[in-house]
C-alpha atoms as a PDB file:
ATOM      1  CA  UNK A   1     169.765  87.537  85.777  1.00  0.00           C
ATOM      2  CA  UNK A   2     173.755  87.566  86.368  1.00  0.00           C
ATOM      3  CA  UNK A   3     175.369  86.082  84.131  1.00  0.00           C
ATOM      4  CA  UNK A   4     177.771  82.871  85.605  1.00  0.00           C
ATOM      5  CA  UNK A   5     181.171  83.774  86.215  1.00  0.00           C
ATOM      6  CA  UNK A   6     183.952  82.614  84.049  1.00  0.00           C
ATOM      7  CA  UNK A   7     185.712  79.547  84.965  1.00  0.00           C
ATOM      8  CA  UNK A   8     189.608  80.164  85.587  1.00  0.00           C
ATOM      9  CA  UNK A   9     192.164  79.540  83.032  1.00  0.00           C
ATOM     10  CA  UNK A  10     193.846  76.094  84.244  1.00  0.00           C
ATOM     11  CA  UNK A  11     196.745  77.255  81.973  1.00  0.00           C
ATOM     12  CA  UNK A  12     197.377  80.378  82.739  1.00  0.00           C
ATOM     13  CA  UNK A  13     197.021  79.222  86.803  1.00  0.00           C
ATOM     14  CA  UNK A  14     199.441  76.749  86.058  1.00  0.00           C
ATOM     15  CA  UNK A  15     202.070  78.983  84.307  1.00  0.00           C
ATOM     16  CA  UNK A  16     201.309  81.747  87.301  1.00  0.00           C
ATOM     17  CA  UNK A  17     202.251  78.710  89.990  1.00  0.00           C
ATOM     18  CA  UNK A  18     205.044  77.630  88.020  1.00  0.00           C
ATOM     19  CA  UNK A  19     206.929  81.141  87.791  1.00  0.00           C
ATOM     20  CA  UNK A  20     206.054  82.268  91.571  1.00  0.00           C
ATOM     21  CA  UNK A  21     207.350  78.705  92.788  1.00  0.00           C
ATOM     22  CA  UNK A  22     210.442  79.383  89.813  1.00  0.00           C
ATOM     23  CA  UNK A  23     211.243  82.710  91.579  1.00  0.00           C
ATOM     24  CA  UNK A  24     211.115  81.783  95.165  1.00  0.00           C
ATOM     25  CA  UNK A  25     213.270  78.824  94.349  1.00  0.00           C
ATOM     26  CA  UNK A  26     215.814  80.943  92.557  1.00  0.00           C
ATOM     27  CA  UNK A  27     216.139  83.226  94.930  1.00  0.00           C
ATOM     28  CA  UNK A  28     217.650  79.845  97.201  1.00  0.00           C
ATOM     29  CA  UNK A  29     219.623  78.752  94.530  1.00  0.00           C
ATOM     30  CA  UNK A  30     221.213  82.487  94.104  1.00  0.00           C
ATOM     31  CA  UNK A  31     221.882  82.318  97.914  1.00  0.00           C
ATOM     32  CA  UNK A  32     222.739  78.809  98.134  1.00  0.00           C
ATOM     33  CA  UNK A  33     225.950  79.810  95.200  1.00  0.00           C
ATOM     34  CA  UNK A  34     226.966  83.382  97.013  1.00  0.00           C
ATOM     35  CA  UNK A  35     227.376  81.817 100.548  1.00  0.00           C
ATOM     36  CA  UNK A  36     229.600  78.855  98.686  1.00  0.00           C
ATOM     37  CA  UNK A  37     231.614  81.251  96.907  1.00  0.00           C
ATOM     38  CA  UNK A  38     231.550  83.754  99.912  1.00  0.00           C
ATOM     39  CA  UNK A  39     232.811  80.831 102.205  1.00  0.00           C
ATOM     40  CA  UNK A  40     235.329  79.306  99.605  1.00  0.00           C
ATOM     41  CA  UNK A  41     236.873  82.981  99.318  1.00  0.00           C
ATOM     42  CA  UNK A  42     237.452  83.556 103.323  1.00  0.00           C
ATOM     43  CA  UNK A  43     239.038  80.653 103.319  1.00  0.00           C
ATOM     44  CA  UNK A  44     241.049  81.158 100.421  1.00  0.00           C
ATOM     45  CA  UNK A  45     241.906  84.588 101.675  1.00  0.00           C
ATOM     46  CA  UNK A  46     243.563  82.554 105.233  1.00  0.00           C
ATOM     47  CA  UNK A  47     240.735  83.900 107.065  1.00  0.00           C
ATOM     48  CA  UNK A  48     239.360  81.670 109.900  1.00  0.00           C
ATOM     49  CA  UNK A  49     235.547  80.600 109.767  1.00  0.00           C
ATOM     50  CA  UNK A  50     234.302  81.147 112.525  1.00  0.00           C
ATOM     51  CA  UNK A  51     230.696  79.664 113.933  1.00  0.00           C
ATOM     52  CA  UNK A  52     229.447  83.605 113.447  1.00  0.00           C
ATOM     53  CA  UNK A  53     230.944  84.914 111.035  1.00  0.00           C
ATOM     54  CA  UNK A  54     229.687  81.707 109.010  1.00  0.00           C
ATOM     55  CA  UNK A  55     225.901  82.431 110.425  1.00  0.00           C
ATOM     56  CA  UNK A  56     226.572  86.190 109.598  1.00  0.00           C
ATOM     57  CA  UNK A  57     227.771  85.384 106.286  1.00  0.00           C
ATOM     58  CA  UNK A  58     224.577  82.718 105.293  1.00  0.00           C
ATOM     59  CA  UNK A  59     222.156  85.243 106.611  1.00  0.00           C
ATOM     60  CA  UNK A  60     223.463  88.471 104.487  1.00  0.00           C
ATOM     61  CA  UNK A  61     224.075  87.045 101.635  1.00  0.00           C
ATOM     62  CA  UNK A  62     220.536  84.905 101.500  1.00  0.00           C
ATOM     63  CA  UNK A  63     218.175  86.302 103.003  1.00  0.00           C
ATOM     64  CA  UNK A  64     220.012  90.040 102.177  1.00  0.00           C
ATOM     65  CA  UNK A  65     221.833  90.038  98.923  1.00  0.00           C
ATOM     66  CA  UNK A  66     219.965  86.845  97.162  1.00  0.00           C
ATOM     67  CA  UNK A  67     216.045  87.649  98.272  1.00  0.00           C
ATOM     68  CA  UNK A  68     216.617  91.008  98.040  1.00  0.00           C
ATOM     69  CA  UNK A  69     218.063  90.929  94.490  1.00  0.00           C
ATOM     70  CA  UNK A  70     215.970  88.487  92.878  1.00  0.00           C
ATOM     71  CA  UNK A  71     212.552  90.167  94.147  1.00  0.00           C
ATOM     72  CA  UNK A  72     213.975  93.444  92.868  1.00  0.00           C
ATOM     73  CA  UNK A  73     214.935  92.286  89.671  1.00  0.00           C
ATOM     74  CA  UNK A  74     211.382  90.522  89.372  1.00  0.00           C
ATOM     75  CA  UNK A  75     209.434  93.729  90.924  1.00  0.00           C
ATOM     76  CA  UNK A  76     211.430  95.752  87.873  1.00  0.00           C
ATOM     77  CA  UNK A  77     211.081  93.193  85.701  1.00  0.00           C
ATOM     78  CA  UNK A  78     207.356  93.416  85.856  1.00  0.00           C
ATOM     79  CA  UNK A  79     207.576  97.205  85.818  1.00  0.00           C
ATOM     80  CA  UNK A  80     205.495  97.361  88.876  1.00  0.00           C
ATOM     81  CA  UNK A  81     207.559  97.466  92.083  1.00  0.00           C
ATOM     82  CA  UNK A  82     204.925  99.403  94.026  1.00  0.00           C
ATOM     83  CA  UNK A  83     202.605  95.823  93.606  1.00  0.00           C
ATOM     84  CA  UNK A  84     205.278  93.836  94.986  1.00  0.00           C
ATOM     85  CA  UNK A  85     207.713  96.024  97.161  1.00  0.00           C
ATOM     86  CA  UNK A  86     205.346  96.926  99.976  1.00  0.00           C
ATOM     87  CA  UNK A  87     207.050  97.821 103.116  1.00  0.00           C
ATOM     88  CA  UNK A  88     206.087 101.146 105.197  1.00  0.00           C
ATOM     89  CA  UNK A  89     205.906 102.315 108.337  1.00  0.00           C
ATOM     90  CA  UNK A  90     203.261 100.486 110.296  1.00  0.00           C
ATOM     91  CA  UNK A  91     200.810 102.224 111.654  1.00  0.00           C
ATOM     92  CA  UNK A  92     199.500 101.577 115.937  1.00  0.00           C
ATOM     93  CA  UNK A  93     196.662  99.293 114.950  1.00  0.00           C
ATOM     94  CA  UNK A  94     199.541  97.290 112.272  1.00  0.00           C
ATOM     95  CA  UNK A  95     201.768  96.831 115.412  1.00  0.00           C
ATOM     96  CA  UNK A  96     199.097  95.828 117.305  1.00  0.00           C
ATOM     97  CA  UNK A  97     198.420  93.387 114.473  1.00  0.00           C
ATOM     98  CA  UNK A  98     201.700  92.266 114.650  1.00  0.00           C
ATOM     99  CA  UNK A  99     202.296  91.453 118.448  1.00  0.00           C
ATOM    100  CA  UNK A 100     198.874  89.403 118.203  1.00  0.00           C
ATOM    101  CA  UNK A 101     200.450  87.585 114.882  1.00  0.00           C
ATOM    102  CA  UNK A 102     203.540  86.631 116.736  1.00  0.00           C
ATOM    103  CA  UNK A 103     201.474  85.781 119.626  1.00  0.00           C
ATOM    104  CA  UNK A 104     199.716  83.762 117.718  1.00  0.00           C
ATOM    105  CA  UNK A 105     202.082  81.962 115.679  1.00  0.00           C
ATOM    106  CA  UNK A 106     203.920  81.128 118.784  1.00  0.00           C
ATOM    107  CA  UNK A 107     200.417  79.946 120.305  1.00  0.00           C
ATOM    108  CA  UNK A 108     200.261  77.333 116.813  1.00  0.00           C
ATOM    109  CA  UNK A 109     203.537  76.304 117.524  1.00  0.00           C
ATOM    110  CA  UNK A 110     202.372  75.278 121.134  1.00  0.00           C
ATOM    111  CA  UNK A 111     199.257  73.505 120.019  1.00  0.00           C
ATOM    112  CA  UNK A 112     201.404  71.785 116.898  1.00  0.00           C
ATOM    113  CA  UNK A 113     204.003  70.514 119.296  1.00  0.00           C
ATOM    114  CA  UNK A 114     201.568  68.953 121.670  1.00  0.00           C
ATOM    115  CA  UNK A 115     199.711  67.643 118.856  1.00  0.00           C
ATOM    116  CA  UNK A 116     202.763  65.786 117.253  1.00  0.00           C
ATOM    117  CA  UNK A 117     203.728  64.542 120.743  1.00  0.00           C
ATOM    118  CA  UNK A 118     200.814  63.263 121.783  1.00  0.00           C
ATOM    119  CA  UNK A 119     200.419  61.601 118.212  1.00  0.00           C
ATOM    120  CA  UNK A 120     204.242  59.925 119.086  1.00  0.00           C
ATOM    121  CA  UNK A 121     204.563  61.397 115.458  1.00  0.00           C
ATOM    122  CA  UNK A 122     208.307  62.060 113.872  1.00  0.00           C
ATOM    123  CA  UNK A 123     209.661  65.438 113.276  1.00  0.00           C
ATOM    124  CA  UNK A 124     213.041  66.773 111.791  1.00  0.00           C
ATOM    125  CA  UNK A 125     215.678  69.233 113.050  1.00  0.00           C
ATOM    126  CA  UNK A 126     216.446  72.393 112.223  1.00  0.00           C
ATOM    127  CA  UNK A 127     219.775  72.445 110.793  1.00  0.00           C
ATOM    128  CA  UNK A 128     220.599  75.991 112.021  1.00  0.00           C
ATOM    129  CA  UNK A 129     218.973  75.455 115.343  1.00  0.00           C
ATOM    130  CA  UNK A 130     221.520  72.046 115.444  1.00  0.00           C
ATOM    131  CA  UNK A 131     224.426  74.771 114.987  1.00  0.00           C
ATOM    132  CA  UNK A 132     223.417  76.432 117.436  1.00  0.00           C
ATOM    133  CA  UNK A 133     223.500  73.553 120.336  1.00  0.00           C
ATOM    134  CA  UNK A 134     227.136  72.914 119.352  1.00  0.00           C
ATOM    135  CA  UNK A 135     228.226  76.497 119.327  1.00  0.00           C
ATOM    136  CA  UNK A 136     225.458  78.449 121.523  1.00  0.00           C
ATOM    137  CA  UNK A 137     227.048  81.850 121.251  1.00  0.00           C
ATOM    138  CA  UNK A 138     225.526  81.688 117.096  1.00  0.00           C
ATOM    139  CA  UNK A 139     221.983  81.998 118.732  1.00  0.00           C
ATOM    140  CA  UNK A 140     222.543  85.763 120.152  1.00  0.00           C
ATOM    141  CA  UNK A 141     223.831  86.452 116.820  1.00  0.00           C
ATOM    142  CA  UNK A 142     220.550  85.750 114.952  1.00  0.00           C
ATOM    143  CA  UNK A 143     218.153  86.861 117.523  1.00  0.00           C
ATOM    144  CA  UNK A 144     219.202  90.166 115.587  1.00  0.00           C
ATOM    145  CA  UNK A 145     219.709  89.086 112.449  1.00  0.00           C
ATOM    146  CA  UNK A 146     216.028  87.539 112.704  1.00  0.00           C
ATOM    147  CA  UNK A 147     214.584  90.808 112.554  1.00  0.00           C
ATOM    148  CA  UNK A 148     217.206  93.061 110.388  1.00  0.00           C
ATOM    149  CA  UNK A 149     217.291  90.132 107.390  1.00  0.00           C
ATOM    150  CA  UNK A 150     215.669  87.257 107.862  1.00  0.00           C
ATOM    151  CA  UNK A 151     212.223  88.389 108.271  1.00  0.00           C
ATOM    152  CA  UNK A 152     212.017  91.097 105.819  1.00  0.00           C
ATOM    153  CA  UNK A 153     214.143  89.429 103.027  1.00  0.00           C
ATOM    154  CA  UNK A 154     211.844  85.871 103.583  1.00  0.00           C
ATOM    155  CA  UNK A 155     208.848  88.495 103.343  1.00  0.00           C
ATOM    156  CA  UNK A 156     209.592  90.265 100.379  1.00  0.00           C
ATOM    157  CA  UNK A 157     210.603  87.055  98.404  1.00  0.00           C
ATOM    158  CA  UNK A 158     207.502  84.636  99.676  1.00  0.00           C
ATOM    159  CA  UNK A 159     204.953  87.359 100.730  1.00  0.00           C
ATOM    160  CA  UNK A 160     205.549  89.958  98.651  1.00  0.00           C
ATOM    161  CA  UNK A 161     206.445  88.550  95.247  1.00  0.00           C
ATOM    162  CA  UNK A 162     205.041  85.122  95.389  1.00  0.00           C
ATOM    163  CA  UNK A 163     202.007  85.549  96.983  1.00  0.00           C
ATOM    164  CA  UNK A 164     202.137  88.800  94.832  1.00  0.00           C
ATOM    165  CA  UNK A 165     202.008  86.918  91.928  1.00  0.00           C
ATOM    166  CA  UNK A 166     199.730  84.012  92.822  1.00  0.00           C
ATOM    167  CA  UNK A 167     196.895  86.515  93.983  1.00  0.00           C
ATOM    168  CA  UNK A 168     196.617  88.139  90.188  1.00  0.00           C
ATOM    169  CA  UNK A 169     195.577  84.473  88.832  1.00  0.00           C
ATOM    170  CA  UNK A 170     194.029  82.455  91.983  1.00  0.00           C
ATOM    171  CA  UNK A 171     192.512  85.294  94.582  1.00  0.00           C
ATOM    172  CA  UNK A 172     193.571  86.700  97.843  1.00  0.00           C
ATOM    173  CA  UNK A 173     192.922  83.063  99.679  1.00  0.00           C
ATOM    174  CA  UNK A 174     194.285  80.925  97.288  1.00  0.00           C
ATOM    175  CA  UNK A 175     197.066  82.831  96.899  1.00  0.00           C
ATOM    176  CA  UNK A 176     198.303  82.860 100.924  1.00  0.00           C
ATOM    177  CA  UNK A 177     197.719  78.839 100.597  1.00  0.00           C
ATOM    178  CA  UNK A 178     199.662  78.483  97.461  1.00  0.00           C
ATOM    179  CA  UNK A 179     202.257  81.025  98.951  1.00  0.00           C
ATOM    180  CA  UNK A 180     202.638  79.059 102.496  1.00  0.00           C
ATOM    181  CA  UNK A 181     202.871  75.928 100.502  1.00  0.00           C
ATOM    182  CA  UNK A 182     205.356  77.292  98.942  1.00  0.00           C
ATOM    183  CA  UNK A 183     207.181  78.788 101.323  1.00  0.00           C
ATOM    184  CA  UNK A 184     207.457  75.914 103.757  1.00  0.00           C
ATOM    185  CA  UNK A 185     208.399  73.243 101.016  1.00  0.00           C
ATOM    186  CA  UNK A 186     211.555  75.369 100.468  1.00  0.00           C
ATOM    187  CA  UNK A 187     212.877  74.587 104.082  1.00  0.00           C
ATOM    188  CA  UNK A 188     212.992  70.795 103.014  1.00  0.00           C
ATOM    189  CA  UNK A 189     216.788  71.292 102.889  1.00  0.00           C
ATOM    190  CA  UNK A 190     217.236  73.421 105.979  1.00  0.00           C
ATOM    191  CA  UNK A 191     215.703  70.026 107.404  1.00  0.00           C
ATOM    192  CA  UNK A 192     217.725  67.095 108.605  1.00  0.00           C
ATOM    193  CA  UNK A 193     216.201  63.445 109.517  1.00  0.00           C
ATOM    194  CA  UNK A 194     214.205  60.411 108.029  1.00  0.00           C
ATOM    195  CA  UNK A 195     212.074  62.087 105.105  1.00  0.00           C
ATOM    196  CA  UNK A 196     208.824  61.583 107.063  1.00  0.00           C
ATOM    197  CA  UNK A 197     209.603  63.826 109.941  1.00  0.00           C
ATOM    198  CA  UNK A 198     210.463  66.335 107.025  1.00  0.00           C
ATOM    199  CA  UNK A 199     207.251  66.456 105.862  1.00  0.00           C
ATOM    200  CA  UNK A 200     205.869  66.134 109.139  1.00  0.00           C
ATOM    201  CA  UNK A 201     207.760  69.928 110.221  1.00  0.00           C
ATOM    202  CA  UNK A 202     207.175  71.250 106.774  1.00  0.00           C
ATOM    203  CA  UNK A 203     203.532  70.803 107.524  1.00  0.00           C
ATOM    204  CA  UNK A 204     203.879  72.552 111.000  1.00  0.00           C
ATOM    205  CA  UNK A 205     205.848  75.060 108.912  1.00  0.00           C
ATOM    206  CA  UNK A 206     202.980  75.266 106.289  1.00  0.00           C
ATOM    207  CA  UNK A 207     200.235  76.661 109.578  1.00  0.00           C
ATOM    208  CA  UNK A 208     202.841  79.233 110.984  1.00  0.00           C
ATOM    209  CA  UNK A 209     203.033  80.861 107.332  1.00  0.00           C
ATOM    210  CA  UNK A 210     199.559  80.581 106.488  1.00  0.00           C
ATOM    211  CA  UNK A 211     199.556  83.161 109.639  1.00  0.00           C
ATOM    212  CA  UNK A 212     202.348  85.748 108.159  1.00  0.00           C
ATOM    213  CA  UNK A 213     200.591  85.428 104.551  1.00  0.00           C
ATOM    214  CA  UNK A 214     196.950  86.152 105.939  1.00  0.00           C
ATOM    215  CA  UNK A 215     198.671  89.231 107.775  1.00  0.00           C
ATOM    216  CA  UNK A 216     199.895  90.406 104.876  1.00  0.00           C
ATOM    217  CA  UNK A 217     197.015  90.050 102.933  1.00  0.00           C
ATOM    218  CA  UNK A 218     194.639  91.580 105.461  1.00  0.00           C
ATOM    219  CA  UNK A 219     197.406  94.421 105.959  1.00  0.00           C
ATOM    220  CA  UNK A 220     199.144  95.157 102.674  1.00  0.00           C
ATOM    221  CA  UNK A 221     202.179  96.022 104.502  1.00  0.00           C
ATOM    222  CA  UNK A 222     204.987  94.013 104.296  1.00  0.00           C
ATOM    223  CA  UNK A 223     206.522  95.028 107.685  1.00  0.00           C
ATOM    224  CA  UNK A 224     203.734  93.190 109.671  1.00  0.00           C
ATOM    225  CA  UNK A 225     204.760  90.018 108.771  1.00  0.00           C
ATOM    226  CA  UNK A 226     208.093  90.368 108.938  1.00  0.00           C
ATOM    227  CA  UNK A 227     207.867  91.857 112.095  1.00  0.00           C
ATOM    228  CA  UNK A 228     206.068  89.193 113.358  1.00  0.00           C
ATOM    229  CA  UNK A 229     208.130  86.451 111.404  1.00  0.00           C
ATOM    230  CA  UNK A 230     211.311  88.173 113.194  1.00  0.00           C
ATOM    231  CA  UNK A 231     209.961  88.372 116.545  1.00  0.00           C
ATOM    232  CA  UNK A 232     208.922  84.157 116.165  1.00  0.00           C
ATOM    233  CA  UNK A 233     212.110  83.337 115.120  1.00  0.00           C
ATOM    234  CA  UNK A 234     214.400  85.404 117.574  1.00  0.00           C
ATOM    235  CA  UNK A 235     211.771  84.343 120.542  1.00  0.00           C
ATOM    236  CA  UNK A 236     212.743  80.182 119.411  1.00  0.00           C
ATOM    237  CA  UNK A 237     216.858  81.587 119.156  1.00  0.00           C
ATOM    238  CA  UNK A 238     216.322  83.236 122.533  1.00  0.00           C
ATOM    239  CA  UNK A 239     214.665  80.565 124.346  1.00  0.00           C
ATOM    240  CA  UNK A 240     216.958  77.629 122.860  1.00  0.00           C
ATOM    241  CA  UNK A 241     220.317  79.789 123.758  1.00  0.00           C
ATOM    242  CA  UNK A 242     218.717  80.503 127.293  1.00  0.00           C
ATOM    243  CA  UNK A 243     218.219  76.239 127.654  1.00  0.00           C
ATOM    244  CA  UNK A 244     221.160  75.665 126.672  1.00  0.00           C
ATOM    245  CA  UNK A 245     223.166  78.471 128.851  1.00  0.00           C
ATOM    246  CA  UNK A 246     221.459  78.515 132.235  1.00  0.00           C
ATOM    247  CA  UNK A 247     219.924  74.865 131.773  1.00  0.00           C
ATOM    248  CA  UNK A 248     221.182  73.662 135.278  1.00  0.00           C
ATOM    249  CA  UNK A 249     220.342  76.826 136.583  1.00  0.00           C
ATOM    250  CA  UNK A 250     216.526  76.550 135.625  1.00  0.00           C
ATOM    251  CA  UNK A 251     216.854  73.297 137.025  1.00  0.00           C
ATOM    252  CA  UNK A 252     217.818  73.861 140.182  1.00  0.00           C
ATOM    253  CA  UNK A 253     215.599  77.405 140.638  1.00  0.00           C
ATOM    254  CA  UNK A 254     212.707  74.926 139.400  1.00  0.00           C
ATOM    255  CA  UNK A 255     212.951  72.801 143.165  1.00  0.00           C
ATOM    256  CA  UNK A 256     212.636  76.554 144.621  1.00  0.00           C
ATOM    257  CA  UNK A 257     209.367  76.860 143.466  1.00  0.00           C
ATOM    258  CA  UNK A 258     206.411  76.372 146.115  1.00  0.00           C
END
C-alpha cells in the first residue's frame, strides 16, 4: 500500500514566495535608483537627454546592470548558479520552440484584445509605448534592445531565479503560475490609467508570461523564452513605429486594395 504523500509545508511555501517575489522586486528597485542617478548625472554633467539616449539608458541599466546583478548575486548567493543561470545555445527543435512561442504569444494577444473589446472592458497604457507616440524614432531603438537586454535580463530575473526558486517548494506548475503572477504584477508601475484598466492589462500580461514560463520549464533553457519574449516585444515596437510613420500611407494603399 503507498503510503500518502506529505502535505506541503505552508511555512516554508510562504517564506519561498516571499523571497522570490523579494528578489524580483529588488531587482526594480536597484534599477529604478541607477537610471535616477544615471539620469541626474547626464544632466549634471550639461549633457542633453535625449528621447534615446534616455530609452538606452532605462534599458541598460534595468534590465542589464540591475537584473543582471541581482540574479547573479542571488545565483552566488545560493552557491548554485548552474540551477538558476541557464542560458545556452538553443538547439533546431528549441528555435523551433521558440518561433511557435512567439507565435503564440502574439496569437493570445490577438484573442485578449478582441476579448477586452468586445467586453467594452478598460485597459491601461504602456508608459514606454506612450513615449514612443510622442517621439517615434525611440521605437527602432528598442526593437534591438528588446532582444539584446530586455528579454534575457527579464528572463534571468523572473524565469530563471524566481520561477527557479518557486519550483524547489511548489512544483514545476505552480511555480510558472506563481512566477507569471509575479512577473506581471511588477509592470503595475510601467502602467498608466484608472487602477481597473491596470489590473485589467496586468491580467492580459499574466497569459503572455504563463507562455514564456511554460517554455522555460518544458525547455530548461533560458534563451527560448527570451528569444521569444524579445521577438513579442520588438514585433509590438515595430508595428506601433510602422502606424505611426507610414499611417496615411497604409491608409491610402488600403482604398488600392480589390
Amino acid at each position: 500500500m503507498a503510503r500518502p504523500s506529505a502535505a506541503p509545508d505552508r511555512g516554508a511555501q510562504a517564506k519561498t514566495f516571499a523571497l522570490a517575489t523579494g528578489v524580483g522586486l529588488g531587482g526594480l528597485a536597484f534599477g529604478f535608483a541607477l537610471t535616477l542617478a544615471a539620469a541626474a548625472g547626464v544632466r549634471f554633467a550639461g549633457f542633453t537627454l535625449t528621447p534615446s539616449l534616455s530609452i538606452v539608458l532605462s534599458v541598460v541599466l534595468l534590465q542589464g546592470v540591475a537584473f543582471g546583478t541581482v540574479a547573479y548575486a542571488y545565483a552566488n548567493y545560493r552557491d548554485d548558479p548552474g540551477r538558476f543561470i541557464t542560458f545556452r545555445v538553443p538547439t533546431i527543435r528549441e528555435v523551433g520552440l521558440a518561433v511557435a512561442g512567439w507565435l503564440g504569444a502574439l496569437g493570445a494577444l490577438v484573442v485578449i484584445s478582441l476579448v477586452l473589446q468586445s467586453a467594452n472592458a478598460p485597459t491601461a497604457s504602456n508608459e514606454v509605448a506612450n513615449y514612443g507616440l510622442e517621439h517615434p524614432e525611440v521605437l527602432l531603438v528598442l526593437v534591438p534592445l528588446s532582444f539584446l537586454l530586455v528579454g534575457p535580463g527579464e528572463e534571468l530575473l523572473f524565469r530563471g531565479v524566481v520561477q527557479g526558486t518557486l519550483r524547489e517548494r511548489f512544483g514545476r506548475v505552480p511555480a510558472v503560475v506563481l512566477a507569471s503572477l509575479i512577473f506581471a504584477s511588477v509592470h503595475f508601475t510601467s502602467l498608466s490609467g484608472a487602477l481597473t484598466g491596470r489590473v485589467v492589462t496586468i491580467g492580459a500580461l499574466f497569459v503572455i508570461s504563463l507562455v514564456l514560463g511554460g517554455l522555460y520549464e518544458y525547455t530548461g533553457n533560458l534563451t527560448v523564452p527570451a528569444l521569444v519574449h524579445g521577438a513579442y516585444n520588438a514585433t509590438q515596437f515595430g508595428l506601433l513605429y510602422v502606424s505611426i510613420a507610414y499611417g496615411d500611407q497604409l491608409q491610402q494603399a488600403s482604398g488600392l486594395l480589390g
